[in-house]
Protein backbone atom coordinates (compact mmCIF):
# COMPACT_ATOMS: atom_id res chain seq x y z
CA UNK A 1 -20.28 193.21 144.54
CA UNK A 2 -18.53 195.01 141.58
CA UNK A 3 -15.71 197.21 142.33
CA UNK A 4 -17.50 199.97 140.22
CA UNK A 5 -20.57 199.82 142.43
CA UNK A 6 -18.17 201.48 144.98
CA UNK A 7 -17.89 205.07 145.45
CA UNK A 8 -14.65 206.98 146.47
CA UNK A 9 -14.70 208.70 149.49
CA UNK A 10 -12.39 210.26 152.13
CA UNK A 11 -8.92 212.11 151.76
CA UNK A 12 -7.34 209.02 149.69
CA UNK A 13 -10.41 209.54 147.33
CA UNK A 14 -9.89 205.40 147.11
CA UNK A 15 -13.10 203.13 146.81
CA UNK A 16 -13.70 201.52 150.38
CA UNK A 17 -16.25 199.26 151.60
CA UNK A 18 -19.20 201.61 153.62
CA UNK A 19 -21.18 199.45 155.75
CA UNK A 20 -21.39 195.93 157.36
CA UNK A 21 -24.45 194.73 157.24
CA UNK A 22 -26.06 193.68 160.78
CA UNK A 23 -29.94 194.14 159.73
CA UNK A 24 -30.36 191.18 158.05
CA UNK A 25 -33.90 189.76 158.92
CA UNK A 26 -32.33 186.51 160.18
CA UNK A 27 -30.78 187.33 163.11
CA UNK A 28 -29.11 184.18 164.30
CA UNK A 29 -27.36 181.84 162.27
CA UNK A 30 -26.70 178.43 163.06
CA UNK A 31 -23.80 176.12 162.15
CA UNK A 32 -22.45 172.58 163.17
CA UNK A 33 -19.47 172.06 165.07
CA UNK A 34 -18.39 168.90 166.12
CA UNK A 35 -21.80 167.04 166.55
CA UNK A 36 -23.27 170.15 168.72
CA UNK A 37 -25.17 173.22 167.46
CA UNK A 38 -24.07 176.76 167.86
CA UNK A 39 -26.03 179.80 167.27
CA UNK A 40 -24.54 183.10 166.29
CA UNK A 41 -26.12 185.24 169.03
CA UNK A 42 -25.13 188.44 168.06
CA UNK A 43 -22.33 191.45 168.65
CA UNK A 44 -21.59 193.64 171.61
CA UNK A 45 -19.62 196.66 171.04
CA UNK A 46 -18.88 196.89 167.91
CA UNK A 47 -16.81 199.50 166.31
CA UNK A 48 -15.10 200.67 163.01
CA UNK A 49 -11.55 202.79 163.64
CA UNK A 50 -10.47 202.32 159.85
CA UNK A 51 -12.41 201.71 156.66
CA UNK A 52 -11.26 198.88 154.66
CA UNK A 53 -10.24 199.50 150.74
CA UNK A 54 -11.54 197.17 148.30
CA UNK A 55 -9.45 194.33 147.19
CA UNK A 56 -6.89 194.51 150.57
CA UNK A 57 -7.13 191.94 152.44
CA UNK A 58 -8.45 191.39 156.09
CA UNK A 59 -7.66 189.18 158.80
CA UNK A 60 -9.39 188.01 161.72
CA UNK A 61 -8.31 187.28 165.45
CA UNK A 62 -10.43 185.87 168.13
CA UNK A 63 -9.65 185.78 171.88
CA UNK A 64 -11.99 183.97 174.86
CA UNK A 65 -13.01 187.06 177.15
CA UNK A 66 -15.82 184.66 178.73
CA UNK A 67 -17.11 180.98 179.15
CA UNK A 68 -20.50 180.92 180.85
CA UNK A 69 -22.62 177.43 181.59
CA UNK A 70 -26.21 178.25 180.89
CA UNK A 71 -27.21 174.58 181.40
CA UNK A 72 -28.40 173.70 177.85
CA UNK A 73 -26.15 175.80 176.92
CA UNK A 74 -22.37 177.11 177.06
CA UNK A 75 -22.16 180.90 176.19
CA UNK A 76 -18.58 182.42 174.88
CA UNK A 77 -17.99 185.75 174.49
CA UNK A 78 -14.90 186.20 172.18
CA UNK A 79 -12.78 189.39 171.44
CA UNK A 80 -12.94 190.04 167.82
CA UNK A 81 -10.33 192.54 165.90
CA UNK A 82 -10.73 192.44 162.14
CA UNK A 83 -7.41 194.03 160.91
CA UNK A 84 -6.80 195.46 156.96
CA UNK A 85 -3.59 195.12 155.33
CA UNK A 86 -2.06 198.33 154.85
CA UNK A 87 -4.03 200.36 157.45
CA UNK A 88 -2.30 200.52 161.65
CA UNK A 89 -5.45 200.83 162.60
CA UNK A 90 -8.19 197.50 162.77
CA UNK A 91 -11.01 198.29 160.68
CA UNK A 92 -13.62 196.71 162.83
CA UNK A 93 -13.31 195.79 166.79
CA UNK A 94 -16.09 193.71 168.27
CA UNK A 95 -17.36 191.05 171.10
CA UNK A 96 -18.97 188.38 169.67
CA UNK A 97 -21.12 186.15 171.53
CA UNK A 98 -21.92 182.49 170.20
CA UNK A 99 -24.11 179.87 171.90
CA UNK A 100 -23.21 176.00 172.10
CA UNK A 101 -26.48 174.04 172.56
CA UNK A 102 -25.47 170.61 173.76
């Protein structure tokens, strides 16, 4: 997206990035890793502390909260914190649940 199709908002009156977009009408995606298929299953929690400003860049860091044998399945739940350069605060804090069908 264009940097003009931005609008400034907020104290800093800089452009920033308004919305992530979860309503997408395919709700689970599916990649390959290592010869097994996993399923993006969806979020829990999510939040936004800090808006991110276009053109900074973010970085991502995932932790293992939970590991859960479903039988076809194995179910993680990682800790996700999305963190903007230039901001103390993350700009987006979520769990993420993924599916590994076996």
């Amino acid at each position: 997206m264009a940097l003009q199709s931005y609008r400034p908002i907020g104290p800093s009156a800089l452009p920033v990035k308004r919305a992530l977009h979860v309503d997408d009408p395919q709700p689970a995606i599916e990649f390959q890793t290592g010869g097994s298929r996993a399923i993006n299953y969806g979020l829990n929690r999510v939040r936004f502390p800090a808006a991110v400003r276009v053109g900074s860049r973010i970085r991502g860091r995932f932790s293992l909260v939970n590991l859960k044998d479903l039988g076809d399945a194995l179910e993680m739940i990682l800790a996700v914190t999305v963190d903007c350069e230039g901001s103390d605060k993350p700009c987006c804090v979520a769990e993420w649940i993924v599916r590994h069908y076996r």
